[in-house]
Each structure stands twice: as structure tokens, then as C-alpha cells.
PDB file of N, CA and C in Angstrom:
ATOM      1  N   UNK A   1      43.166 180.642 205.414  1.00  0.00           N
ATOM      2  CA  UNK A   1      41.800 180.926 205.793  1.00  0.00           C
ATOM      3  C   UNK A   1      41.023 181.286 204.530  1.00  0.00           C
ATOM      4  N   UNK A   2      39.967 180.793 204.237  1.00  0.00           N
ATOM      5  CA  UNK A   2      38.860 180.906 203.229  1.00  0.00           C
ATOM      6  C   UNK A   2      38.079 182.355 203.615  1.00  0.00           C
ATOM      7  N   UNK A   3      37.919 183.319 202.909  1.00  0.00           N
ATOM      8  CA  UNK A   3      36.715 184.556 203.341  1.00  0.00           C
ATOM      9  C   UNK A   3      35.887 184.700 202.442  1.00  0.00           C
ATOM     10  N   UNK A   4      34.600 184.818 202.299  1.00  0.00           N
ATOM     11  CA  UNK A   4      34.014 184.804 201.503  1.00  0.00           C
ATOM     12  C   UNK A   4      33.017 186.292 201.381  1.00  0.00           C
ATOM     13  N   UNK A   5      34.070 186.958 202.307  1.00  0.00           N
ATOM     14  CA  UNK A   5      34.088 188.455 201.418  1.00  0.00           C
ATOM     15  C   UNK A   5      33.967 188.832 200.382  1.00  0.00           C
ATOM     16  N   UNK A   6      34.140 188.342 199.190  1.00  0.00           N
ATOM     17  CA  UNK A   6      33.449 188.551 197.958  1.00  0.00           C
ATOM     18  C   UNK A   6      32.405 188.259 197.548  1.00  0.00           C
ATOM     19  N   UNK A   7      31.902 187.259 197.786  1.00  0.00           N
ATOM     20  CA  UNK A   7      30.619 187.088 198.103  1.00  0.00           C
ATOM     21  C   UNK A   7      29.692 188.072 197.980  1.00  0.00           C
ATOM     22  N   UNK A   8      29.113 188.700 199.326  1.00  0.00           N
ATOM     23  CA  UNK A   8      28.352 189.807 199.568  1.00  0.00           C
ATOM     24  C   UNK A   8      28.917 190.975 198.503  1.00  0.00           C
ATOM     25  N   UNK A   9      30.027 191.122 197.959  1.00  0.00           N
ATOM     26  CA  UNK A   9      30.088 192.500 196.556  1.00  0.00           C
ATOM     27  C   UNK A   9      29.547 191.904 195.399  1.00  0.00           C
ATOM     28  N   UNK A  10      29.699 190.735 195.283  1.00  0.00           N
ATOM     29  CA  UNK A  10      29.096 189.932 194.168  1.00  0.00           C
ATOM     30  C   UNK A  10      27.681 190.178 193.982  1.00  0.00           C
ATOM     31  N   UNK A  11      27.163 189.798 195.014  1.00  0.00           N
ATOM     32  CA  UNK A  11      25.832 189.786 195.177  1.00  0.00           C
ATOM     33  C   UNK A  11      25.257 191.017 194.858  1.00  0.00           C
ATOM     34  N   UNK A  12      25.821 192.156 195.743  1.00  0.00           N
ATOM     35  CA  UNK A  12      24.913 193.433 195.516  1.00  0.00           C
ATOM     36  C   UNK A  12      24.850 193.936 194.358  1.00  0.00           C
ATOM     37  N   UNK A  13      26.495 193.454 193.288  1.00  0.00           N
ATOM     38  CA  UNK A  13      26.745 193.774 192.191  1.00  0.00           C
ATOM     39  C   UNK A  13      25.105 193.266 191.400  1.00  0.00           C
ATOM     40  N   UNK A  14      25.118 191.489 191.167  1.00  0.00           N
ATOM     41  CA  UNK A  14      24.067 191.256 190.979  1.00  0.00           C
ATOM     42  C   UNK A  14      22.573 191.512 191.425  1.00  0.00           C
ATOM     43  N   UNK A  15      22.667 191.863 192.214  1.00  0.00           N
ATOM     44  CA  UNK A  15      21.346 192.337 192.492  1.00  0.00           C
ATOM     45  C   UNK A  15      20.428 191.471 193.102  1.00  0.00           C
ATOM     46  N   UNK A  16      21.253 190.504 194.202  1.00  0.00           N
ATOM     47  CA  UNK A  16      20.730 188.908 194.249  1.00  0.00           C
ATOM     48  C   UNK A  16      21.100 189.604 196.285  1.00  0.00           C
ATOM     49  N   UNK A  17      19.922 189.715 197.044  1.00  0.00           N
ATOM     50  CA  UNK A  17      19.807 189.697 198.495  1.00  0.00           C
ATOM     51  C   UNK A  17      19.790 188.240 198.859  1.00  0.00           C
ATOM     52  N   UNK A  18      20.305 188.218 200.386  1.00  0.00           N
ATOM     53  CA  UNK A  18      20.064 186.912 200.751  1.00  0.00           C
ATOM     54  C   UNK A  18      18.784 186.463 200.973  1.00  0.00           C
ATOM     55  N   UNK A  19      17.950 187.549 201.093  1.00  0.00           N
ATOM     56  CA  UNK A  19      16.260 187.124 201.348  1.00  0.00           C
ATOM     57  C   UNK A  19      16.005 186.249 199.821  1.00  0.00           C
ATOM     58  N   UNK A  20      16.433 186.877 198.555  1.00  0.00           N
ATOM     59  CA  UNK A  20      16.441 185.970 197.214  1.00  0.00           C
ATOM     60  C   UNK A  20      16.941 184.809 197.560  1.00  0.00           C
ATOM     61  N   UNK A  21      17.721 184.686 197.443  1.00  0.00           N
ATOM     62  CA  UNK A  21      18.499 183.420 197.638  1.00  0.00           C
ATOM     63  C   UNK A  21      17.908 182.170 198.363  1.00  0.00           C
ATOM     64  N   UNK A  22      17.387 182.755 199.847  1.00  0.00           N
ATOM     65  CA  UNK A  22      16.137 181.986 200.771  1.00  0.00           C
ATOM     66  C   UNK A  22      14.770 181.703 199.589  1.00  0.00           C
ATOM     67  N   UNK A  23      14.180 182.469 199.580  1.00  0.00           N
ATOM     68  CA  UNK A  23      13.011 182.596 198.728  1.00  0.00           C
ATOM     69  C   UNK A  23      12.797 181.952 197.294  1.00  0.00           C
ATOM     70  N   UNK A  24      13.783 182.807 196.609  1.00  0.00           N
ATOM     71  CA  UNK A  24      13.644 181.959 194.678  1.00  0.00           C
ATOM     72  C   UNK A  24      14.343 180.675 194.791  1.00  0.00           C
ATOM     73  N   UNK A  25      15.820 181.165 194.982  1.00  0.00           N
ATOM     74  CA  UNK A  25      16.635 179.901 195.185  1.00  0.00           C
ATOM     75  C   UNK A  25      16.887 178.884 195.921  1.00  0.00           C
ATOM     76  N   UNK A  26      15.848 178.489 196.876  1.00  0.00           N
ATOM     77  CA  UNK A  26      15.776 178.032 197.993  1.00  0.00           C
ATOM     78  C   UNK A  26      17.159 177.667 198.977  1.00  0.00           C
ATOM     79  N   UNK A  27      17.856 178.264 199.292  1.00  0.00           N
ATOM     80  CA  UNK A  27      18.882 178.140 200.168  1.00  0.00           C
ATOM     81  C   UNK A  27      18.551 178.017 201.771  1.00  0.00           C
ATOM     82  N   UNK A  28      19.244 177.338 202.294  1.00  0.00           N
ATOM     83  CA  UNK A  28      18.688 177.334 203.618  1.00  0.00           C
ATOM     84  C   UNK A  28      19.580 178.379 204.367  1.00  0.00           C
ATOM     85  N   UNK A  29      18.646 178.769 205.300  1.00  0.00           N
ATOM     86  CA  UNK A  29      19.015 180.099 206.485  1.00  0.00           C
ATOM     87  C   UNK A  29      20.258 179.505 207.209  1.00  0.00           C
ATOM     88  N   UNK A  30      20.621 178.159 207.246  1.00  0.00           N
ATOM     89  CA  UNK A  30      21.746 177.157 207.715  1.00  0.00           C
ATOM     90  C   UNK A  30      23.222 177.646 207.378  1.00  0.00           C
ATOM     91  N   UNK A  31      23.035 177.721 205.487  1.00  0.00           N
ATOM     92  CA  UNK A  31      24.047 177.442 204.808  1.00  0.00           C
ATOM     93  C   UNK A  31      24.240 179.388 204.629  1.00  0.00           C
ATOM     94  N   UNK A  32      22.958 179.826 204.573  1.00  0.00           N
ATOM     95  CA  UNK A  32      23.921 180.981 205.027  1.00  0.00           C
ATOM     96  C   UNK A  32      24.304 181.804 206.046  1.00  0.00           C
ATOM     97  N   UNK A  33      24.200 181.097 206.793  1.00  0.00           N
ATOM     98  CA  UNK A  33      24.448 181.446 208.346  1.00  0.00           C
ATOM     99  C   UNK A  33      26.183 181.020 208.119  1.00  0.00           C
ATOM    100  N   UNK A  34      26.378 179.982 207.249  1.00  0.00           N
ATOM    101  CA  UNK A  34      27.895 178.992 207.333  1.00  0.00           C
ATOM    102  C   UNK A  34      28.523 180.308 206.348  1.00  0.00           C
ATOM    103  N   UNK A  35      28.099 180.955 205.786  1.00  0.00           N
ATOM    104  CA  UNK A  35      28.927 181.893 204.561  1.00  0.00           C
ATOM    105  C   UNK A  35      29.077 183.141 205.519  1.00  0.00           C
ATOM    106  N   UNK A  36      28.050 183.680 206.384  1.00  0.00           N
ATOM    107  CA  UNK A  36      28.155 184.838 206.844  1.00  0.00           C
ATOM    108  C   UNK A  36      29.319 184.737 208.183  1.00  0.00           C
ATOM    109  N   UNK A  37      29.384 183.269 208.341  1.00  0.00           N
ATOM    110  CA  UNK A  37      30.562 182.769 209.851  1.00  0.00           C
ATOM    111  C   UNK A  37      31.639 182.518 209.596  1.00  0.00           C
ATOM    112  N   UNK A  38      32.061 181.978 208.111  1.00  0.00           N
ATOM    113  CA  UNK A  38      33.054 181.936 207.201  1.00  0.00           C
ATOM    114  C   UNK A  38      33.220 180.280 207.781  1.00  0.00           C
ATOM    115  N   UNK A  39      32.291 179.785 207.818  1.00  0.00           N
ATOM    116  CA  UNK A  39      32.448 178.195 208.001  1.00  0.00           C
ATOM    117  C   UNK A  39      32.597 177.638 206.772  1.00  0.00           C
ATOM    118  N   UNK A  40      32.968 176.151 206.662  1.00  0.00           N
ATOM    119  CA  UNK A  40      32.869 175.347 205.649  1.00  0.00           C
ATOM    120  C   UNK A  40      31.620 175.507 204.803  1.00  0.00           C
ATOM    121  N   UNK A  41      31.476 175.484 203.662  1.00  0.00           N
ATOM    122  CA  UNK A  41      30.674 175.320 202.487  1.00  0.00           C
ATOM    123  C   UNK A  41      30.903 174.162 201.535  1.00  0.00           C
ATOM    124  N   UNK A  42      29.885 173.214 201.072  1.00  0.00           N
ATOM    125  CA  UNK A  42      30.209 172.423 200.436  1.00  0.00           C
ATOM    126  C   UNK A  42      30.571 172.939 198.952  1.00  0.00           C
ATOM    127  N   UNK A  43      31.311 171.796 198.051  1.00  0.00           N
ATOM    128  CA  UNK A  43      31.399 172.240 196.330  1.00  0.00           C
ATOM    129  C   UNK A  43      30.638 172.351 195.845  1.00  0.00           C
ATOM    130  N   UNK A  44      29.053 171.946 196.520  1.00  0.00           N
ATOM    131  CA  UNK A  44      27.912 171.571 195.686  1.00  0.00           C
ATOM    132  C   UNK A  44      27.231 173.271 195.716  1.00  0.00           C
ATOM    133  N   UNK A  45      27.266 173.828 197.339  1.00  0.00           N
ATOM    134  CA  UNK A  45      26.781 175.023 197.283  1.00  0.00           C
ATOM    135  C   UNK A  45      27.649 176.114 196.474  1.00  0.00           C
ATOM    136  N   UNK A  46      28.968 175.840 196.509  1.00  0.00           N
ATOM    137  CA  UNK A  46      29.800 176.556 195.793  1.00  0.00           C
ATOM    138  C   UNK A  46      28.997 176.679 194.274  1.00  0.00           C
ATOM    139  N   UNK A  47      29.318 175.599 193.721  1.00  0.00           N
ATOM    140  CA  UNK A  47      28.686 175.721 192.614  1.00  0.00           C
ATOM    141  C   UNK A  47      27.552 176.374 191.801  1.00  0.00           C
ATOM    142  N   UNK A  48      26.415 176.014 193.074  1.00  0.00           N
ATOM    143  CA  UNK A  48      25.021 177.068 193.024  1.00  0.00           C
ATOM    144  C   UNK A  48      25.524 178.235 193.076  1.00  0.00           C
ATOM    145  N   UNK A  49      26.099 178.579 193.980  1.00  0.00           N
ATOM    146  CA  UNK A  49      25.901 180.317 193.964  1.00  0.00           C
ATOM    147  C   UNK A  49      26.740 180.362 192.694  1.00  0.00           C
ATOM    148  N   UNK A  50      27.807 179.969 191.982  1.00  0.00           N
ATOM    149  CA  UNK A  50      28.399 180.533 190.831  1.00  0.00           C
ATOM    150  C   UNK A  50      27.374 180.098 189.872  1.00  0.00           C
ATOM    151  N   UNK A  51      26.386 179.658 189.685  1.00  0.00           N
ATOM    152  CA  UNK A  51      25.341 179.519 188.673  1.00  0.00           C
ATOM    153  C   UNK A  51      24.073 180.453 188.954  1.00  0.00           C
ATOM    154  N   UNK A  52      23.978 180.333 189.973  1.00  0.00           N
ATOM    155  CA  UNK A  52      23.116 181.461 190.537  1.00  0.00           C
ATOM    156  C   UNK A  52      23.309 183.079 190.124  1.00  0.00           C
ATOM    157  N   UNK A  53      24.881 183.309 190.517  1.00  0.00           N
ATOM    158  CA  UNK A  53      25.232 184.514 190.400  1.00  0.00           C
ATOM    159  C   UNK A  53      26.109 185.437 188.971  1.00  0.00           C
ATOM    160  N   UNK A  54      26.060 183.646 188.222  1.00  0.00           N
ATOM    161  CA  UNK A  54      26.726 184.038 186.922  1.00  0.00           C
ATOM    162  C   UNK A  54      28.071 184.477 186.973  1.00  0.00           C
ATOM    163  N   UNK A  55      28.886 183.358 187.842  1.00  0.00           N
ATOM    164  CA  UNK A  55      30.494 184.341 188.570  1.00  0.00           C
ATOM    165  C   UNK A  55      31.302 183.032 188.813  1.00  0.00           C
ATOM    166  N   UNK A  56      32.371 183.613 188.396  1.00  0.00           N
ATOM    167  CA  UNK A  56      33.494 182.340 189.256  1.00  0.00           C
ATOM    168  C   UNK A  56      33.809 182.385 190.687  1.00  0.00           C
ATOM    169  N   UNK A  57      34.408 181.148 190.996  1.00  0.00           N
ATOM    170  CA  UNK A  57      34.479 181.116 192.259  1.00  0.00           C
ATOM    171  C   UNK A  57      35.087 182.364 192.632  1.00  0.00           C
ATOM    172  N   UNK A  58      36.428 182.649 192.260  1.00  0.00           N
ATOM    173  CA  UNK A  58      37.135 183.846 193.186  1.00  0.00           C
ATOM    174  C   UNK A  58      36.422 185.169 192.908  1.00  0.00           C
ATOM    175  N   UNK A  59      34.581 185.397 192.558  1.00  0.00           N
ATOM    176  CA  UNK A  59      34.044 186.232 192.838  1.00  0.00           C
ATOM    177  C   UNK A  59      33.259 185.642 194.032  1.00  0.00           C
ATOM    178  N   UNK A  60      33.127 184.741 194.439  1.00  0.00           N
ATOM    179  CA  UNK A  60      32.861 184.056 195.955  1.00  0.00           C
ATOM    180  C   UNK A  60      33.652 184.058 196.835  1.00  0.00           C
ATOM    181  N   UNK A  61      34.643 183.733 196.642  1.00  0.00           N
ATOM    182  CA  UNK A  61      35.650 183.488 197.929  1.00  0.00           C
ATOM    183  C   UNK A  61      37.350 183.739 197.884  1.00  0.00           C
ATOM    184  N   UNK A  62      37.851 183.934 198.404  1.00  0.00           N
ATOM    185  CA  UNK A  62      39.237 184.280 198.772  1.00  0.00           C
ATOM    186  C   UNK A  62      40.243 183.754 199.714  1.00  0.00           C
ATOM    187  N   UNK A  63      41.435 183.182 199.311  1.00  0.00           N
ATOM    188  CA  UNK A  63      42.219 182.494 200.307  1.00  0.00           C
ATOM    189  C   UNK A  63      43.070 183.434 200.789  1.00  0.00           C
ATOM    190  N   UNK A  64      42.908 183.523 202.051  1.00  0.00           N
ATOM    191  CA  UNK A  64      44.219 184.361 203.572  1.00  0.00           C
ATOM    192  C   UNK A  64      44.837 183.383 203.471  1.00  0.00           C
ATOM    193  N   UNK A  65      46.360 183.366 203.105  1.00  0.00           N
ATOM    194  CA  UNK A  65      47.590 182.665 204.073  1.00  0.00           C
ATOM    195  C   UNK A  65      47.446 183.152 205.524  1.00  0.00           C
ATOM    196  N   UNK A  66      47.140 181.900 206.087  1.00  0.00           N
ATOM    197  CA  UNK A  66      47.471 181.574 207.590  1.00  0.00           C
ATOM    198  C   UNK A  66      48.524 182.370 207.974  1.00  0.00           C
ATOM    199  N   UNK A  67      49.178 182.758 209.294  1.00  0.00           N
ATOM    200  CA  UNK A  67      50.316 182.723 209.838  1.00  0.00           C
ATOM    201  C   UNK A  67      50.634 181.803 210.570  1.00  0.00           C
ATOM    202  N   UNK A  68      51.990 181.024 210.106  1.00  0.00           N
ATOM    203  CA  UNK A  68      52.061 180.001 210.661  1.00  0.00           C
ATOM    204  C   UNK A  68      53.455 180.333 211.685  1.00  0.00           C
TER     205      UNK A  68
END
């Protein structure tokens, strides 16, 4: 499972709200509706927010081993 629980510490670290993100960075209310549900995200948005936020991915996101 993907969480993108880091994410939101990232952010506050930076100082970057999701209202920013909507507003300067134009993100759609869509895609973060998909981060706050822990849905799929494309590489492309991946990418933005690590340029956006000045961070590598695993300050975005985090892999759970499943239980299988």
C-alpha cells in the first residue's frame, strides 16, 4: 500500500497549504482529493510536488507491505 502520509509533514514543514498548491500552483481540487484518499497519483504529479516542495519522493510517499 502507497501512503502519502508524508506528504502533509512535508508540506507544513515547507510552508506550502493545499489552498497554495490550488491557487499558485494550480493543482486541481481532483488530484488532491486522490492524495488525501490515498488513490493513485500520476509520475507527472509526483514529480510537481517534489519540485514544488524541494523534496524527494520518500518525503511524499511511503510503501506499507500488504498482508498477504
Amino acid at each position: 500500500m502507497i501512503s502519502y502520509d508524508p506528504l502533509w509533514d512535508t508540506m507544513k514543514q515547507r510552508g506550502i497549504t493545499t489552498y497554495a498548491l490550488i491557487k499558485t500552483y494550480s493543482f486541481s481540487k481532483g488530484t488532491l482529493d486522490s492524495l488525501k484518499q490515498g488513490r493513485n497519483i500520476s509520475t507527472a504529479t509526483l514529480n510537481d510536488l517534489c519540485n514544488i516542495l524541494d523534496c524527494d519522493v520518500q518525503d511524499i510517499l511511503k510503501h506499507i507491505k500488504d498482508d498477504m
